[in-house]
C-alpha atoms as a PDB file:
ATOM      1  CA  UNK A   1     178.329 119.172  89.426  1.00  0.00           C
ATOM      2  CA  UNK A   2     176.158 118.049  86.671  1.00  0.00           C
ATOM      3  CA  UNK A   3     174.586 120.759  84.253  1.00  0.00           C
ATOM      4  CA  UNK A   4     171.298 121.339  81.573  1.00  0.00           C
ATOM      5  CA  UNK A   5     171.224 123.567  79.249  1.00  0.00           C
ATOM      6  CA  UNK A   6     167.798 124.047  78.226  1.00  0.00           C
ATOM      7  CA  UNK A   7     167.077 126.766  75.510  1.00  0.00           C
ATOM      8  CA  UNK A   8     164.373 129.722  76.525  1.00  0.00           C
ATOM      9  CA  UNK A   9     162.593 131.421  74.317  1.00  0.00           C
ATOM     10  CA  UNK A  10     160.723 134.707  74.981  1.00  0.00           C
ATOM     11  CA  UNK A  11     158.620 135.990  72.782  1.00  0.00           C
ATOM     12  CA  UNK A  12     158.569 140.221  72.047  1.00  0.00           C
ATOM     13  CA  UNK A  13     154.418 140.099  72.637  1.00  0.00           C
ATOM     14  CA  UNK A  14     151.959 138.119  73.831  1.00  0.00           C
ATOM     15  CA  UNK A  15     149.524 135.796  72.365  1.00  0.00           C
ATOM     16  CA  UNK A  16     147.859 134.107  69.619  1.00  0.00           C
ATOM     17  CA  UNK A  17     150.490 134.469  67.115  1.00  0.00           C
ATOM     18  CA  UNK A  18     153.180 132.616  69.133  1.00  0.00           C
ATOM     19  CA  UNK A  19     151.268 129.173  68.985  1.00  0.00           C
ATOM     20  CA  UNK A  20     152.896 127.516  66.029  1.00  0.00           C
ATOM     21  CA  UNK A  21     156.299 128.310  67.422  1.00  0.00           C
ATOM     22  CA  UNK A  22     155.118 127.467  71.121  1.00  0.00           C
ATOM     23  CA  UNK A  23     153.923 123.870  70.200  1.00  0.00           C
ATOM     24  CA  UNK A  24     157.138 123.006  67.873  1.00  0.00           C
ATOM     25  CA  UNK A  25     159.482 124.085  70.811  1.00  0.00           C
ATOM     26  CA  UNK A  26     157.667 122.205  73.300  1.00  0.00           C
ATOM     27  CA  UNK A  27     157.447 118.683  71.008  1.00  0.00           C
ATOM     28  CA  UNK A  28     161.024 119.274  70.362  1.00  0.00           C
ATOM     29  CA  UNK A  29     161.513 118.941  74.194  1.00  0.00           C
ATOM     30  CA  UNK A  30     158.835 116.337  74.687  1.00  0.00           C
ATOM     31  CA  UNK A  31     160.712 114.320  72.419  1.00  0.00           C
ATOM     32  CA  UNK A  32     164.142 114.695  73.728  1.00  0.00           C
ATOM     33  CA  UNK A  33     163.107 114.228  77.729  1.00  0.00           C
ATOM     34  CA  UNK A  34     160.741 110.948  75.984  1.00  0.00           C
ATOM     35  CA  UNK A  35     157.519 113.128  78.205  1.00  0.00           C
ATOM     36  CA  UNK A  36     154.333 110.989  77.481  1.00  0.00           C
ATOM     37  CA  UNK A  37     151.720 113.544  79.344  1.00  0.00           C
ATOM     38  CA  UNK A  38     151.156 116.756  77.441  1.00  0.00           C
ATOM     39  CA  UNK A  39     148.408 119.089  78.617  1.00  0.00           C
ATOM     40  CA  UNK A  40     147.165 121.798  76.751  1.00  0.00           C
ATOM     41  CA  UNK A  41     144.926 125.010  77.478  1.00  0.00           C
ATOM     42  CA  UNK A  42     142.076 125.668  75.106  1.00  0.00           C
ATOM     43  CA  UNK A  43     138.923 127.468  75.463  1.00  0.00           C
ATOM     44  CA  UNK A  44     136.662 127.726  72.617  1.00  0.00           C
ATOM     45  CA  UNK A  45     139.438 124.710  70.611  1.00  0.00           C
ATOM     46  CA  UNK A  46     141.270 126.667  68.791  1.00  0.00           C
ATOM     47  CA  UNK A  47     144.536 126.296  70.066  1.00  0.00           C
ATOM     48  CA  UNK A  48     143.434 122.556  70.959  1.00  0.00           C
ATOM     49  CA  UNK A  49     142.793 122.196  67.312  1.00  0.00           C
ATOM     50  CA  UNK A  50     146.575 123.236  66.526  1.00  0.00           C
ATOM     51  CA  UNK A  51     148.087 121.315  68.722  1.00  0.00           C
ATOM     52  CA  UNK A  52     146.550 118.033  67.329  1.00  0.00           C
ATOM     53  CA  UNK A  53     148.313 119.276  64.567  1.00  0.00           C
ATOM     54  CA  UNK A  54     151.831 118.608  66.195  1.00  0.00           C
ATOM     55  CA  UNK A  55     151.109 116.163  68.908  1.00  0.00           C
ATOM     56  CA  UNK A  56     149.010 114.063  67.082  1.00  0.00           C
ATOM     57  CA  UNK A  57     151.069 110.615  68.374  1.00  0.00           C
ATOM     58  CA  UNK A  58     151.332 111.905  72.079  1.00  0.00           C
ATOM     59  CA  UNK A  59     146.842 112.033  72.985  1.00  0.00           C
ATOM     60  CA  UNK A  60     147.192 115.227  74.699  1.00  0.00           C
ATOM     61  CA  UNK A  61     144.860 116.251  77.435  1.00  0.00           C
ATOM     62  CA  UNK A  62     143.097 119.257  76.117  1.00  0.00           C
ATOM     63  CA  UNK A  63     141.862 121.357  79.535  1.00  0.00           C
ATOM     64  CA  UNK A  64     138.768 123.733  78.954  1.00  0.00           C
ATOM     65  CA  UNK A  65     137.607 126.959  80.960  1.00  0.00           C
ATOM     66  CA  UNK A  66     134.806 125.324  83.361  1.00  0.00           C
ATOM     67  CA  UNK A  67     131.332 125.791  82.257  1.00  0.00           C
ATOM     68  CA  UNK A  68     129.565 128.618  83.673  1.00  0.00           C
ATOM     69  CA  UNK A  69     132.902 130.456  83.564  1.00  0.00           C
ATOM     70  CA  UNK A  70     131.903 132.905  81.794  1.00  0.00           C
ATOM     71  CA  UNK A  71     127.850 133.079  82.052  1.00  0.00           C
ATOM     72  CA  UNK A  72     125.473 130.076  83.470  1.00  0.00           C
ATOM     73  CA  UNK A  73     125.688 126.762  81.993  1.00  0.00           C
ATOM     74  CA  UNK A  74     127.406 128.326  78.686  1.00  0.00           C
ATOM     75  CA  UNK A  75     130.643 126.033  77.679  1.00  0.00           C
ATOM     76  CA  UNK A  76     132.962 127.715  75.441  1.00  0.00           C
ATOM     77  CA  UNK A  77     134.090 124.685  73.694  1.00  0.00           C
ATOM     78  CA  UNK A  78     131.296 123.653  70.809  1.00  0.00           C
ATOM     79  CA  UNK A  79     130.520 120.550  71.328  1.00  0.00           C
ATOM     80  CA  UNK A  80     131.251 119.856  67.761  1.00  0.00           C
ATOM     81  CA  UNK A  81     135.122 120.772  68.836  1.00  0.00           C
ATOM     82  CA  UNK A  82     135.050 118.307  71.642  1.00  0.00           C
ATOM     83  CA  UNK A  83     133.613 115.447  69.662  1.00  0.00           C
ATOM     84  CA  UNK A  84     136.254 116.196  66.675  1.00  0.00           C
ATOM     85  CA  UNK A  85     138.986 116.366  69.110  1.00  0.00           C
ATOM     86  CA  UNK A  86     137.686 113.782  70.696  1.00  0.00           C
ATOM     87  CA  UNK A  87     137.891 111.585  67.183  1.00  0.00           C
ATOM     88  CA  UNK A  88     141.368 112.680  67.127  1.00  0.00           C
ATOM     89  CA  UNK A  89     142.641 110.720  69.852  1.00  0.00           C
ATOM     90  CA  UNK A  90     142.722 113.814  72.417  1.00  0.00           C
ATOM     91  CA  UNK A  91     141.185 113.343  76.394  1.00  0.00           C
ATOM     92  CA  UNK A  92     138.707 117.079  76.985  1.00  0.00           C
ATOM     93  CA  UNK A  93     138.577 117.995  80.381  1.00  0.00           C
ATOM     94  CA  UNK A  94     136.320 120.325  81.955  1.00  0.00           C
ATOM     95  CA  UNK A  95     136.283 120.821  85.313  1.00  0.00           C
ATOM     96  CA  UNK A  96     136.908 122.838  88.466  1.00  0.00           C
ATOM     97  CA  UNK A  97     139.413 124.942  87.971  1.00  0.00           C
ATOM     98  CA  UNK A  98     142.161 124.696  90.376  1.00  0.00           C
ATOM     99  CA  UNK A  99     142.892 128.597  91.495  1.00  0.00           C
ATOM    100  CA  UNK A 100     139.356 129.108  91.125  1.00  0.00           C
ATOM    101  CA  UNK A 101     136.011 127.545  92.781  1.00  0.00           C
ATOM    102  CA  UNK A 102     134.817 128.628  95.890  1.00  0.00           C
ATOM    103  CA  UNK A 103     137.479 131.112  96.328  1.00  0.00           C
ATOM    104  CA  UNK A 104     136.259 133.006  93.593  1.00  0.00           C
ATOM    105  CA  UNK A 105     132.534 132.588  94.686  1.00  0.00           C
ATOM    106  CA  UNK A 106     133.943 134.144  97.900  1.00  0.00           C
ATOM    107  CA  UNK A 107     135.617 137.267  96.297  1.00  0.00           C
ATOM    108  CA  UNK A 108     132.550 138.229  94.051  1.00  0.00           C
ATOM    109  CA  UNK A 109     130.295 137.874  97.315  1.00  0.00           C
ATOM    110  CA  UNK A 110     132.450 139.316  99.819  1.00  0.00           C
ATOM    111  CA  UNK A 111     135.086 141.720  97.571  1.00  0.00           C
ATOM    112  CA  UNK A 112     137.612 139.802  98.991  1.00  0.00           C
ATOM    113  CA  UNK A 113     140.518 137.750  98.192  1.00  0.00           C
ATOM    114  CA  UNK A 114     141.022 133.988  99.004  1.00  0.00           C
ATOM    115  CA  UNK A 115     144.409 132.097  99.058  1.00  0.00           C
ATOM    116  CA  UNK A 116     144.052 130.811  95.914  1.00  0.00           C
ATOM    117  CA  UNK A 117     143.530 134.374  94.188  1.00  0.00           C
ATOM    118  CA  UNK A 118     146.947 135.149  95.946  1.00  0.00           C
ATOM    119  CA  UNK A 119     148.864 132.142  94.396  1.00  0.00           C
ATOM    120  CA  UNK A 120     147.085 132.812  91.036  1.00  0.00           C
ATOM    121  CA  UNK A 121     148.393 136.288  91.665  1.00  0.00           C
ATOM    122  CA  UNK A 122     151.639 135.382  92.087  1.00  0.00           C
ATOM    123  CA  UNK A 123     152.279 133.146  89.596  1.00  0.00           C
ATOM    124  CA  UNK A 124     151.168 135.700  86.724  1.00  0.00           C
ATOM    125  CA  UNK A 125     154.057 137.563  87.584  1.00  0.00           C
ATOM    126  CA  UNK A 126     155.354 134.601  85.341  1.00  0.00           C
ATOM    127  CA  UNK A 127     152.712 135.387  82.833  1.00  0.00           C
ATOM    128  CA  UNK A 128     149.431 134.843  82.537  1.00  0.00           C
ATOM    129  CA  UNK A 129     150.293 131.393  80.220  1.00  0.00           C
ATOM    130  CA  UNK A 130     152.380 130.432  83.394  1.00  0.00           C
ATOM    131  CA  UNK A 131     149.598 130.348  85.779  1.00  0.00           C
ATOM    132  CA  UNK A 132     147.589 128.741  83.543  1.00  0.00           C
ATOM    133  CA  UNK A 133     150.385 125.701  82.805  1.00  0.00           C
ATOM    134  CA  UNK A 134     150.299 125.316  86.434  1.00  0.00           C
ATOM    135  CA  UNK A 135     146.795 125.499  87.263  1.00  0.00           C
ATOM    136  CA  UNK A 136     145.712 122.914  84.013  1.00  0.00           C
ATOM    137  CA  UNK A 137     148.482 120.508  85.494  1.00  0.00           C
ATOM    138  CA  UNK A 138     146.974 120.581  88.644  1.00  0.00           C
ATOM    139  CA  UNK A 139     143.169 119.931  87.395  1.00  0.00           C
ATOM    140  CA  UNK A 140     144.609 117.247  84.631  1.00  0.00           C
ATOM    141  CA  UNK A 141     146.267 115.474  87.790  1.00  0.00           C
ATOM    142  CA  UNK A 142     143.211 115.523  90.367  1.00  0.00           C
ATOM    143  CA  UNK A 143     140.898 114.198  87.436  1.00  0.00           C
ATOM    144  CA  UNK A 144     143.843 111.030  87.453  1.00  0.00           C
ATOM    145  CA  UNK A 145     144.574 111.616  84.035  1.00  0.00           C
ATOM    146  CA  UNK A 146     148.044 112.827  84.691  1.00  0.00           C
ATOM    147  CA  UNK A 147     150.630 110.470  86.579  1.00  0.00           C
ATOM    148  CA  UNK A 148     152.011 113.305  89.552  1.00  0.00           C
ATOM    149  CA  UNK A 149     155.579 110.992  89.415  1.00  0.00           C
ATOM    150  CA  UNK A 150     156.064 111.824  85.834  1.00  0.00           C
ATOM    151  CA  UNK A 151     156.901 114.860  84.247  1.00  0.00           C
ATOM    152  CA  UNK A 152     154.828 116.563  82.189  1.00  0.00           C
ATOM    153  CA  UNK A 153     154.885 119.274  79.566  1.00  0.00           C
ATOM    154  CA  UNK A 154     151.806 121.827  80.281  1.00  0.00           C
ATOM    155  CA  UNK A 155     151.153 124.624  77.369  1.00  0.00           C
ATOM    156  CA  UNK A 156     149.052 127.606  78.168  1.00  0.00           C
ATOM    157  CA  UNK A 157     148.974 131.252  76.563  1.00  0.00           C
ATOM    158  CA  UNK A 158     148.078 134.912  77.243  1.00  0.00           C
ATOM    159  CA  UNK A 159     144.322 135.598  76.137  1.00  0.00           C
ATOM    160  CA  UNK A 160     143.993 133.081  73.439  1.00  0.00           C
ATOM    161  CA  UNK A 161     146.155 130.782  71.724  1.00  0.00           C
ATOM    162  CA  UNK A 162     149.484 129.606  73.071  1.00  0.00           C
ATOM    163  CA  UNK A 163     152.834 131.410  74.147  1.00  0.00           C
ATOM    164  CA  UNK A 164     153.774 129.456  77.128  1.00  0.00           C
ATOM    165  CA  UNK A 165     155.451 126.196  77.965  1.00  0.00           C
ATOM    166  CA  UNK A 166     156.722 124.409  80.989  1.00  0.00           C
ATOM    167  CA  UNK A 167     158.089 121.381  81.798  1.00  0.00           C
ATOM    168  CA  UNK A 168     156.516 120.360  85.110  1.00  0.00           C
ATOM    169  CA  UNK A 169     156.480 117.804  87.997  1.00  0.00           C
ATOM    170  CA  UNK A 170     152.993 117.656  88.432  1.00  0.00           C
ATOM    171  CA  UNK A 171     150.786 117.401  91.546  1.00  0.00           C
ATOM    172  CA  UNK A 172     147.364 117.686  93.131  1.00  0.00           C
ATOM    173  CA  UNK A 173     145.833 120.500  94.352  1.00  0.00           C
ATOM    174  CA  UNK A 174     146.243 119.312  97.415  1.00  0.00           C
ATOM    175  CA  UNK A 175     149.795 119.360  97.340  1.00  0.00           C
ATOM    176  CA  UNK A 176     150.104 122.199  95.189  1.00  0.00           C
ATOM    177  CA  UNK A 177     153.583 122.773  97.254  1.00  0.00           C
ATOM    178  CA  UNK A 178     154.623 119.580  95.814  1.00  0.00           C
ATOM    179  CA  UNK A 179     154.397 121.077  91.867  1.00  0.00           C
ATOM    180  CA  UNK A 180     157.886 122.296  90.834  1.00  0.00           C
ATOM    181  CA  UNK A 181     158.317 124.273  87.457  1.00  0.00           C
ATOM    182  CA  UNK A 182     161.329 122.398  86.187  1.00  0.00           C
ATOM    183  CA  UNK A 183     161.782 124.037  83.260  1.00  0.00           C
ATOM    184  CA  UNK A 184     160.189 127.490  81.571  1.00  0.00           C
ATOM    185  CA  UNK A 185     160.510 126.347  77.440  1.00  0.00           C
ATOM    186  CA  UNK A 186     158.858 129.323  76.100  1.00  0.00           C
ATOM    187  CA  UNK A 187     156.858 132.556  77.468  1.00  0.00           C
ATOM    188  CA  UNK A 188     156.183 136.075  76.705  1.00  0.00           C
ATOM    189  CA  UNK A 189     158.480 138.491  77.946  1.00  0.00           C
ATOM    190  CA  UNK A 190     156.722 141.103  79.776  1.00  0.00           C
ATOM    191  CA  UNK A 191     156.401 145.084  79.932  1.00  0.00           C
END
C-alpha cells in the first residue's frame, strides 16, 4: 500500500508569533502538491498583509470576519487594507460566515445552541485555527471563488495572526460532509 509522509509541525503556544513560520510551511507544501487556491484568515489585515508577503504569485483569497461581527455595520478590515490588498493581486471576501448566521442569531435570542455551534464546537477541539481553515474554505467555496474538486490549502490562527494550516478538499456548506481535512501542516498544540 502506497504511503505520504507529510511533516507536522506543532507549535509550543498559540498565536501571532507563529505566522512567519505558518505561511513558509504551508508555501513549501503548496508548491510541492502544485495547490493553486490558497485561502487565508484575516481580520483587521494583518496577517493578510504577511501573507502577500510569501504568496505573492499564488492571488490568495483573503476571508474577513463578516461585518457587524463584532458591533453594527463596523468592518474590521480598513478599507485602506482591502484596497492595498486588493492592488496586490489578492480576492477580499466578506461574507456570511459559514458556522455562524442564523444559528448564532438563534443562540443569543433563545440561549441555545444550533447545529452549527455544535460542529464549530467540535472542530476547535482541533484548535481554534482549525475551525477557522474549515469554516473560510467553506465560505471561499459558496462565494465560487474556490473550485470544491481541487485541493486547497486554508490558513487560519488562534486570536490573531496565523498558526494553523490544512490542506483541504473543499466543499459547500451544503455539503459540509463532503469537506475532508487531508492534511493538518501546522497547528498549535494544546493544553
Amino acid at each position: 500500500m502506497a504511503e505520504i509522509s507529510v511533516q507536522t509541525v506543532y507549535f509550543e503556544e498559540p498565536g501571532k508569533i507563529n505566522t512567519e513560520r505558518t505561511l513558509q510551511i504551508a508555501l513549501k507544501r503548496v508548491q510541492e502538491l502544485e495547490i493553486d487556491q490558497i485561502v487565508i484568515a484575516s481580520t483587521d489585515g494583518y496577517t493578510a498583509l504577511e501573507t502577500m508577503e510569501v504568496f505573492k504569485d499564488y492571488n490568495p483569497i483573503i476571508v474577513t470576519h463578516s461585518t457587524g461581527f463584532n458591533k453594527p455595520n463596523e468592518q474590521e478590515m480598513p478599507v485602506e487594507v482591502r484596497k492595498k490588498l486588493e492592488d496586490m493581486g489578492a480576492t477580499v471576501l466578506t461574507c456570511l460566515h459559514s458556522f455562524g448566521g442564523i444559528g448564532r442569531a438563534v443562540r443569543k435570542k433563545m440561549n441555545t445552541y444550533q447545529l452549527d455551534d455544535i460542529i464549530a464546537g467540535t472542530l476547535r477541539v482541533l484548535g481554534e485555527g482549525t475551525k477557522v481553515a474549515c469554516e473560510i474554505t467553506l465560505m471561499a467555496a459558496d462565494a465560487g471563488l474556490i473550485n470544491t474538486e481541487k485541493e486547497v490549502v486554508s490558513i487560519a490562527g488562534t486570536g490573531r495572526g496565523a498558526d494553523t494550516a490544512l490542506v483541504l478538499k473543499p466543499a459547500n456548506t451544503q455539503s459540509f460532509f463532503d469537506l475532508k481535512i487531508k492534511e493538518i501542516l501546522c497547528k498549535p498544540r494544546l493544553d
